[in-house]
Structures are given as C-alpha cells and as structure tokens.
N, C-alpha and C. Protein backbone atom coordinates (compact mmCIF):
# COMPACT_ATOMS: atom_id res chain seq x y z
N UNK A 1 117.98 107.57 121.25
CA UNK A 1 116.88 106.98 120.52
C UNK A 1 115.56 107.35 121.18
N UNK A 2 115.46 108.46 121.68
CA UNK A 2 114.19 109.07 122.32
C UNK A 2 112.84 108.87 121.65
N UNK A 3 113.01 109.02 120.22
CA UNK A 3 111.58 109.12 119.56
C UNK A 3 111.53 107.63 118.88
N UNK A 4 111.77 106.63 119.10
CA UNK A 4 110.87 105.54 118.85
C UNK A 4 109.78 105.23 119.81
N UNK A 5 109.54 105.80 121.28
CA UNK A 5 108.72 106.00 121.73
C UNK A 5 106.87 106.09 120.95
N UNK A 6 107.45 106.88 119.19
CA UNK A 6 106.39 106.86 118.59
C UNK A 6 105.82 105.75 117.88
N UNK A 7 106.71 104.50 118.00
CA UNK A 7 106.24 103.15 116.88
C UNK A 7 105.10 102.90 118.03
N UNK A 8 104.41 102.38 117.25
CA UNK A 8 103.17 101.05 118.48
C UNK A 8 103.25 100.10 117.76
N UNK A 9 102.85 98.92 118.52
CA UNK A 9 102.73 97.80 117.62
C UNK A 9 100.86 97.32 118.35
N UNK A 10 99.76 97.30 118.13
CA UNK A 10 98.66 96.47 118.22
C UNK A 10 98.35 95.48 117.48
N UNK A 11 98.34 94.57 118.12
CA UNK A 11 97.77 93.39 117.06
C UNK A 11 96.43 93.67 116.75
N UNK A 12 95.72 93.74 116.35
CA UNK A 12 94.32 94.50 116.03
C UNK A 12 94.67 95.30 114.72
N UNK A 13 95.51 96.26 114.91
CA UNK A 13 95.79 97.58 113.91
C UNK A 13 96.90 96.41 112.88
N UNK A 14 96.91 96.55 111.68
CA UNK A 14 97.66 96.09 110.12
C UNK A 14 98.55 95.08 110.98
N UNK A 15 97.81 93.72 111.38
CA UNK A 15 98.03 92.35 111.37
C UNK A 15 99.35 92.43 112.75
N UNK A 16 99.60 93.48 113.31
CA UNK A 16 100.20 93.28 114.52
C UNK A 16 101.55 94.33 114.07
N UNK A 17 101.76 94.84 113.08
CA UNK A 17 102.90 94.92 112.50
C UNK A 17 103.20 96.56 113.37
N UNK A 18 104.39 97.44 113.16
CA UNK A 18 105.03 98.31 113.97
C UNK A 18 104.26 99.74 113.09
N UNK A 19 103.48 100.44 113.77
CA UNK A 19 103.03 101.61 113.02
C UNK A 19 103.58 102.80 113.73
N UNK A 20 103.35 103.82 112.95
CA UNK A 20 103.66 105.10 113.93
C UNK A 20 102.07 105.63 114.40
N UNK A 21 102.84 106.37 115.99
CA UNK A 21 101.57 106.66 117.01
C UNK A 21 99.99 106.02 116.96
N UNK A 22 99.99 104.66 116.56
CA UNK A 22 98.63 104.34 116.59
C UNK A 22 97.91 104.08 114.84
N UNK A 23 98.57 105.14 114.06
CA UNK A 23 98.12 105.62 113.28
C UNK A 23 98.16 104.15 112.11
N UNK A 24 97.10 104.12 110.71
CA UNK A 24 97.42 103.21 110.03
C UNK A 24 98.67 103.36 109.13
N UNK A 25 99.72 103.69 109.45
CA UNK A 25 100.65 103.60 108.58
C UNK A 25 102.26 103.20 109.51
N UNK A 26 102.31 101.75 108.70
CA UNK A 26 103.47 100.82 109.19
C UNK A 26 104.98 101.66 108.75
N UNK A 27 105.81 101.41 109.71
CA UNK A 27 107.20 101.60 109.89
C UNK A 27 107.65 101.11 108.27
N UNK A 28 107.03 99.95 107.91
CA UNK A 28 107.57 99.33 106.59
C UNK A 28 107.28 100.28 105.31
N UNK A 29 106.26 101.00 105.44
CA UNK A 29 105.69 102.11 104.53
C UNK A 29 106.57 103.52 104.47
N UNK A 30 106.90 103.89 105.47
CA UNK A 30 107.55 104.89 105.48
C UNK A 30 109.39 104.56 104.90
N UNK A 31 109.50 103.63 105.21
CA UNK A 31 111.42 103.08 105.10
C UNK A 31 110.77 102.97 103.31
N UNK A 32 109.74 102.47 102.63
CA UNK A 32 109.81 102.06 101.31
C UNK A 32 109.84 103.40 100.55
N UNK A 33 109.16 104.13 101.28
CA UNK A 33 109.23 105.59 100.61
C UNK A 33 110.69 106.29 100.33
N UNK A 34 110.75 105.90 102.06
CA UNK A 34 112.68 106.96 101.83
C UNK A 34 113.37 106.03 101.13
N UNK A 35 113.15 104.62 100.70
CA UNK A 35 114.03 103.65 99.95
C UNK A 35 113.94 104.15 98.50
N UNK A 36 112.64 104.81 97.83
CA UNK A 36 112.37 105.17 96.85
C UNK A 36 112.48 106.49 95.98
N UNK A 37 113.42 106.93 97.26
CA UNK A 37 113.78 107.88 97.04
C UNK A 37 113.26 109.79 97.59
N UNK A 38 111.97 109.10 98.31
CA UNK A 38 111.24 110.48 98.51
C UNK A 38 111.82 111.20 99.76
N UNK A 39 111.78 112.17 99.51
CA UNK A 39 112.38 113.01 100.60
C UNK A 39 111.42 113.10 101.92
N UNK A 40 111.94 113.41 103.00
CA UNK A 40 110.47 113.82 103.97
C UNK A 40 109.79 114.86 104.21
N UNK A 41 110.49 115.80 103.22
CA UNK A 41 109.03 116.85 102.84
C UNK A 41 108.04 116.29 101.73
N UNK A 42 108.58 115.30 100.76
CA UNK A 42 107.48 115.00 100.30
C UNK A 42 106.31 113.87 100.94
N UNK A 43 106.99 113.31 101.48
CA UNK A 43 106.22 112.11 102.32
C UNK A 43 105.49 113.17 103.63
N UNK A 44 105.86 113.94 104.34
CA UNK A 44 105.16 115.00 104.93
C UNK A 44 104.04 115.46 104.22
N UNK A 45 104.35 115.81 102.93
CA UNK A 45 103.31 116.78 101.98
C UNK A 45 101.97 115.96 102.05
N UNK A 46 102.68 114.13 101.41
CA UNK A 46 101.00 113.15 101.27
C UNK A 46 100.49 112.82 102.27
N UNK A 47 101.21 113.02 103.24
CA UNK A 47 100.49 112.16 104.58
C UNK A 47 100.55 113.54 106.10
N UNK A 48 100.02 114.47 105.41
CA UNK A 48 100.29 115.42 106.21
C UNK A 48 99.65 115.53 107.85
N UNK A 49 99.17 114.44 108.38
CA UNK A 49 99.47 113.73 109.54
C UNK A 49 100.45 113.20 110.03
N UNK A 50 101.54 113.05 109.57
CA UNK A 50 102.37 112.54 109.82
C UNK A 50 103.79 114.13 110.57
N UNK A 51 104.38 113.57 111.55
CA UNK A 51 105.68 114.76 111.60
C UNK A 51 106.74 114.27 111.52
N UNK A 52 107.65 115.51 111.01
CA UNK A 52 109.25 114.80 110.98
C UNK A 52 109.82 113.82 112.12
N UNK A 53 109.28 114.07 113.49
CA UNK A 53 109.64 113.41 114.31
C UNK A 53 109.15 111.69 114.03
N UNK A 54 108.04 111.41 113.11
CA UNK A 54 107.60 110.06 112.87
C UNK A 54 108.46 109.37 112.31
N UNK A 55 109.37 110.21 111.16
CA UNK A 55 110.06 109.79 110.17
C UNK A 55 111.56 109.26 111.03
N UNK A 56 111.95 110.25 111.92
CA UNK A 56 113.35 109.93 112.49
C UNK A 56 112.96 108.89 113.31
N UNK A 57 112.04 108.65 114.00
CA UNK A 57 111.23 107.10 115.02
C UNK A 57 111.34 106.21 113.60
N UNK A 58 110.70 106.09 112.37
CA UNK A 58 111.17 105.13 111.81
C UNK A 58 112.72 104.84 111.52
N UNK A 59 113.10 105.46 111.19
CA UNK A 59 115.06 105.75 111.17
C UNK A 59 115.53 104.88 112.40
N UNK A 60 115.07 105.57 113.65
CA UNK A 60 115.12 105.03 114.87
C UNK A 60 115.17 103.31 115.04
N UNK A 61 113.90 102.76 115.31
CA UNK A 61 113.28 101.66 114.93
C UNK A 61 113.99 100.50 113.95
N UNK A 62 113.94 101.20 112.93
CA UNK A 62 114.54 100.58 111.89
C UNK A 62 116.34 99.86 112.30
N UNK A 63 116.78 101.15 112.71
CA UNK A 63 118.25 100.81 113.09
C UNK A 63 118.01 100.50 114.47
N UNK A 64 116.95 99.98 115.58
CA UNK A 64 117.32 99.10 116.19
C UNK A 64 116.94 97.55 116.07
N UNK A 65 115.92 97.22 114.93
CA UNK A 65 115.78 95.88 114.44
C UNK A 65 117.22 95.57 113.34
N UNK A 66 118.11 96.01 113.66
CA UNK A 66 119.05 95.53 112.81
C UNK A 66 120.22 95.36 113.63
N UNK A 67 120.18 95.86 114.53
CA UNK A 67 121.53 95.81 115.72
C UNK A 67 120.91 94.60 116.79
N UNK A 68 120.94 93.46 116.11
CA UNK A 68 120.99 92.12 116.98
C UNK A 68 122.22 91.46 117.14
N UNK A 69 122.42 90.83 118.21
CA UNK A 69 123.75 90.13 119.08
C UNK A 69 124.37 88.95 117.83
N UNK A 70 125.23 89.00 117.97
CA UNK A 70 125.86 87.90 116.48
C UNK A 70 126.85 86.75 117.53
N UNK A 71 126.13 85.66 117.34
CA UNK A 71 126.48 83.84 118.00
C UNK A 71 127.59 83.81 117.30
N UNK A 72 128.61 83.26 118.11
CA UNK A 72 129.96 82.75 117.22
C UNK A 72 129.61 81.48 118.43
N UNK A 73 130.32 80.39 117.33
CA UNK A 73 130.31 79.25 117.42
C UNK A 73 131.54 78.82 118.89
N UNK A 74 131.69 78.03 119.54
CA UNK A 74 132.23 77.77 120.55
C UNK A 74 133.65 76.81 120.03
C-alpha cells in the first residue's frame, strides 16, 4: 500500500475530508467517478492534474477505511 502516501487530510482544505496530494479533489470524488463507471483515462483526461498513481492511492485508501477490526461479543 505504498501510494496512499498521496491522500492528505487538512482541515482547512474541503472541511477536513481525505484529498489527493494537497490538491482540491477528495478521495470521495474520485471513488464516485470509478463508481459511475468512468474509466481512469477518462477521469485522467478531466482532471489532467491528476496521475494514475492518485487513482490507485484512492483504491488504496479506500480499501483501508474498510478493513476495520470486527467485536464479537464475549
């Protein structure tokens, strides 16, 4: 998981939330795109600041806010 290195989170920058490198565009923006179907040459094409490596840090990211510890009852 080398390239989540690229999320930041500032509270200052879009209400505290997880962006890539600084930049204004949230982790949540990029997952809605690939949810919607766009490929990451096209999401490359509109936001051509952005690199493939941003896209696999969201991938990244994403699948480690979902791998939390699961409580079983005693």
């Amino acid at each position: 998981m080398g390239q989540v290195t690229r999320i930041t989170v500032d509270p200052n920058m879009c209400g505290g939330r997880p962006c890539i490198r600084g930049l204004r565009v949230r982790v949540k923006d990029v997952l809605e795109m690939l949810a919607s179907g766009m490929t990451r040459e096209e999401i490359l094409k509109d936001f051509p600041y952005l690199e493939t490596e941003d896209i696999t840090a969201t991938l990244e990211y994403a699948a480690m806010q979902v791998d939390h510890p699961i409580l079983q009852a005693a």
